[in-house]
N, C-alpha and C. Protein backbone atom coordinates (compact mmCIF):
# COMPACT_ATOMS: atom_id res chain seq x y z
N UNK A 1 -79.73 -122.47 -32.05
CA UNK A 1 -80.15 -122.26 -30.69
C UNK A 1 -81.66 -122.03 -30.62
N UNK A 2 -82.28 -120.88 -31.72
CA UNK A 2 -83.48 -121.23 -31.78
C UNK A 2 -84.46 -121.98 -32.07
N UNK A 3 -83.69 -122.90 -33.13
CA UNK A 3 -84.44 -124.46 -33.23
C UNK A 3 -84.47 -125.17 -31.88
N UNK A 4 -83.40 -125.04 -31.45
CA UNK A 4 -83.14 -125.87 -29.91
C UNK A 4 -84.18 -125.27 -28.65
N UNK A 5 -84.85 -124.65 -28.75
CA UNK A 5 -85.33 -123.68 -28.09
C UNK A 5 -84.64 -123.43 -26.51
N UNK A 6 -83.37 -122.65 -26.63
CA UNK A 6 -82.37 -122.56 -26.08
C UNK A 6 -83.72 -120.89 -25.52
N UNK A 7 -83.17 -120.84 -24.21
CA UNK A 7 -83.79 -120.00 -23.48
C UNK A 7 -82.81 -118.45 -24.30
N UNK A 8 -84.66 -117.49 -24.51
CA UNK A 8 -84.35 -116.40 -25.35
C UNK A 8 -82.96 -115.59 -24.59
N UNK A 9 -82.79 -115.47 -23.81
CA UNK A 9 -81.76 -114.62 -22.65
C UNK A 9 -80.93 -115.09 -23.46
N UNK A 10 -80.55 -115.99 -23.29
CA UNK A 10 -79.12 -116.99 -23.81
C UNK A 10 -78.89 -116.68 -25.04
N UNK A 11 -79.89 -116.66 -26.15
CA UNK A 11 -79.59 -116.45 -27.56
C UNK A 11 -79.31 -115.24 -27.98
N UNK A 12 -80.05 -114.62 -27.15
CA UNK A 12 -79.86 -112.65 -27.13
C UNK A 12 -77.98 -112.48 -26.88
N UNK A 13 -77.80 -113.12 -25.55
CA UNK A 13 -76.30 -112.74 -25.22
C UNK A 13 -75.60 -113.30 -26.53
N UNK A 14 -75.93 -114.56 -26.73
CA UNK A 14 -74.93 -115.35 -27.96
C UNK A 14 -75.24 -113.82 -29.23
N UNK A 15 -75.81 -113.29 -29.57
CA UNK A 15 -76.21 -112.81 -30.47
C UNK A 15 -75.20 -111.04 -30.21
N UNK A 16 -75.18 -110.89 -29.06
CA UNK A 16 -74.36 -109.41 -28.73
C UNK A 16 -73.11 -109.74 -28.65
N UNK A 17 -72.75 -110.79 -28.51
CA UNK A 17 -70.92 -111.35 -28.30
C UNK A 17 -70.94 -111.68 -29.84
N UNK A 18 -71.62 -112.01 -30.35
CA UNK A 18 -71.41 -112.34 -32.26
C UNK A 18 -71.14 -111.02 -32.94
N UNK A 19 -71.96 -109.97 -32.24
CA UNK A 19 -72.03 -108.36 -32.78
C UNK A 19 -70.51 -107.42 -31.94
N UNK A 20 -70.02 -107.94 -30.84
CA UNK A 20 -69.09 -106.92 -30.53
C UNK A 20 -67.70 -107.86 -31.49
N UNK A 21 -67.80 -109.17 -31.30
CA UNK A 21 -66.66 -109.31 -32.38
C UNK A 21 -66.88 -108.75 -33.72
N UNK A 22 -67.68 -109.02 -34.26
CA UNK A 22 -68.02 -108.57 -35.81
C UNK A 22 -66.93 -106.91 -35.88
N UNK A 23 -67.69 -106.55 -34.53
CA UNK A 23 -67.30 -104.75 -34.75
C UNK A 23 -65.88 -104.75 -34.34
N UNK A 24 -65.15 -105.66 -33.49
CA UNK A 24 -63.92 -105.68 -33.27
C UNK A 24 -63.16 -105.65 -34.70
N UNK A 25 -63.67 -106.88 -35.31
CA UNK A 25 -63.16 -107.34 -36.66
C UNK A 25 -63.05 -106.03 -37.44
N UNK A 26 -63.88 -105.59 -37.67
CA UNK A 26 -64.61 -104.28 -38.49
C UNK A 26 -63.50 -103.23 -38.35
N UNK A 27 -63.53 -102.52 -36.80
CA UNK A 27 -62.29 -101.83 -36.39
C UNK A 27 -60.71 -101.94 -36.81
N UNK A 28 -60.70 -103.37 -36.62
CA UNK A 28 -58.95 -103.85 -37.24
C UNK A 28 -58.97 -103.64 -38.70
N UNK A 29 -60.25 -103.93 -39.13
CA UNK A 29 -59.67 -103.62 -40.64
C UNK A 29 -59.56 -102.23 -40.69
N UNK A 30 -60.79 -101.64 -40.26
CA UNK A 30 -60.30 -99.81 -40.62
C UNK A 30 -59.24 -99.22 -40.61
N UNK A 31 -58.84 -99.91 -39.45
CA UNK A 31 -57.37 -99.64 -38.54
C UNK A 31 -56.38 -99.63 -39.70
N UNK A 32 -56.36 -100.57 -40.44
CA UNK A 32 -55.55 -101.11 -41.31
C UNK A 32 -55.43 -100.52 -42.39
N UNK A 33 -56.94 -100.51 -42.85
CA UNK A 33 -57.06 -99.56 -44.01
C UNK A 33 -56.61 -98.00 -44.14
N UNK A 34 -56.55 -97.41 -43.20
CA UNK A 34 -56.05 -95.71 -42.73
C UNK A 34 -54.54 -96.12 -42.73
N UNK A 35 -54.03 -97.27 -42.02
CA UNK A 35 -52.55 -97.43 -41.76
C UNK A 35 -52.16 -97.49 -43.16
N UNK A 36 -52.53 -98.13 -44.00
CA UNK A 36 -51.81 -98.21 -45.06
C UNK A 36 -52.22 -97.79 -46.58
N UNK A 37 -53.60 -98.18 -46.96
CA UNK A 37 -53.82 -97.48 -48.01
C UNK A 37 -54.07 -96.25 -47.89
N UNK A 38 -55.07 -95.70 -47.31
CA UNK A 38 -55.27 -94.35 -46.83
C UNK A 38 -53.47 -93.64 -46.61
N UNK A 39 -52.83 -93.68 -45.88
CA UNK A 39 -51.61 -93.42 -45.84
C UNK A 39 -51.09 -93.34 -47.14
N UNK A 40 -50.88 -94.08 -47.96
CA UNK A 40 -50.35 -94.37 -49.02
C UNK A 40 -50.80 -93.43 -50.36
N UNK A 41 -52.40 -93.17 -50.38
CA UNK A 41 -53.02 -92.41 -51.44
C UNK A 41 -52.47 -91.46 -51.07
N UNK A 42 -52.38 -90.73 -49.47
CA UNK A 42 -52.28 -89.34 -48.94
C UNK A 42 -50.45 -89.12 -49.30
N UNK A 43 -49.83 -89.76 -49.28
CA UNK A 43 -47.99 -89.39 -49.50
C UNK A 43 -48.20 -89.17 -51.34
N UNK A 44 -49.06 -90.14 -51.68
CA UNK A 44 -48.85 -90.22 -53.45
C UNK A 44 -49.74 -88.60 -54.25
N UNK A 45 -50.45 -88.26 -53.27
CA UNK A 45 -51.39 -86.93 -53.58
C UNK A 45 -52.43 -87.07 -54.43
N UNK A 46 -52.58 -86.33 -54.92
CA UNK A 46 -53.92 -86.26 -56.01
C UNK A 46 -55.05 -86.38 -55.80
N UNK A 47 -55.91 -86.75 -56.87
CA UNK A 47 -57.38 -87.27 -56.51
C UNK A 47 -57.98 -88.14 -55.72
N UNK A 48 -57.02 -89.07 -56.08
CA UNK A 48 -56.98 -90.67 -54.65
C UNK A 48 -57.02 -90.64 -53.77
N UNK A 49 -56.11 -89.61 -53.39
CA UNK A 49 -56.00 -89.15 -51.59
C UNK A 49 -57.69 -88.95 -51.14
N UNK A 50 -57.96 -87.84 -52.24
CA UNK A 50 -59.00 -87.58 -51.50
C UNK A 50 -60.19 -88.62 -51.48
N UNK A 51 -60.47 -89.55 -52.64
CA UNK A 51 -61.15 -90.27 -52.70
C UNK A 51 -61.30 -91.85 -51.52
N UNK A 52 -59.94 -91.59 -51.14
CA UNK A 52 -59.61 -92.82 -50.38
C UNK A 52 -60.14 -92.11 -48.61
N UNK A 53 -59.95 -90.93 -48.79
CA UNK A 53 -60.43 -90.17 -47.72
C UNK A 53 -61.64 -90.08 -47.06
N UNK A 54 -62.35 -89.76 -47.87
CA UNK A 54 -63.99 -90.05 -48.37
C UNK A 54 -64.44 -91.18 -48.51
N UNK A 55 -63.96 -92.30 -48.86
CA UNK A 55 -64.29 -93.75 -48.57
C UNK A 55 -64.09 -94.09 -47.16
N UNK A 56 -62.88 -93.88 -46.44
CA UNK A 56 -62.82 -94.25 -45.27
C UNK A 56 -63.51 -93.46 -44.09
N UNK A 57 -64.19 -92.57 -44.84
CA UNK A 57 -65.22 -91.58 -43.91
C UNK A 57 -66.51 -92.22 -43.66
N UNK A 58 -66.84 -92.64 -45.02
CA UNK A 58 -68.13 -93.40 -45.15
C UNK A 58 -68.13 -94.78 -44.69
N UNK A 59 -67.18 -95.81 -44.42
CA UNK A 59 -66.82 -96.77 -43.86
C UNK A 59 -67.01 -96.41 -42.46
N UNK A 60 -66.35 -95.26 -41.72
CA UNK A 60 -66.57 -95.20 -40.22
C UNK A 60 -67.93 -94.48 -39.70
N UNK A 61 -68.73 -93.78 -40.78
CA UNK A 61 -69.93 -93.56 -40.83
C UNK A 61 -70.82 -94.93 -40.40
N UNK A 62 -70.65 -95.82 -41.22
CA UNK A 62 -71.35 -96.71 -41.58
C UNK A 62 -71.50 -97.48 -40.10
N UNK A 63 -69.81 -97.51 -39.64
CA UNK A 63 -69.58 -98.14 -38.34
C UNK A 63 -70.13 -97.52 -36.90
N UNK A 64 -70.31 -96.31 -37.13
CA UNK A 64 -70.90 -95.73 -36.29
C UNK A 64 -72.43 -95.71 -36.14
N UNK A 65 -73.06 -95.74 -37.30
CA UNK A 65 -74.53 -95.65 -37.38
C UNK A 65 -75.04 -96.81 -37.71
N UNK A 66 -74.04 -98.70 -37.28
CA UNK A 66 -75.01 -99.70 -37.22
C UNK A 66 -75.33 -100.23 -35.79
């Protein structure tokens, strides 16, 4: 689009609809990841739990502060 020299407005919007899917995408996986592995470390106990805990903290960190 910017080779095309597609008016900046236009490339900006193309560029925020590329970023709310990304984060949609992003969300379903988290979603997923808490549903089942996270779930899964936490029934099995131990160290994992917590480690898987702490990973998925820093994952929604990450999601929050891009």
């Amino acid at each position: 689009m910017v080779d095309g020299e597609v008016y900046c407005i236009d490339v900006m919007t193309q560029i925020s609809a590329a970023t709310k899917a990304l984060q949609a995408v992003a969300l379903q996986l988290l979603r997923e990841h808490l549903g089942h592995c996270v779930k899964e470390a936490i029934e099995q106990g131990g160290i994992g739990a917590q480690d898987k805990i702490d990973e998925a903290n820093q994952a929604i960190k990450r999601l929050v502060c891009s």
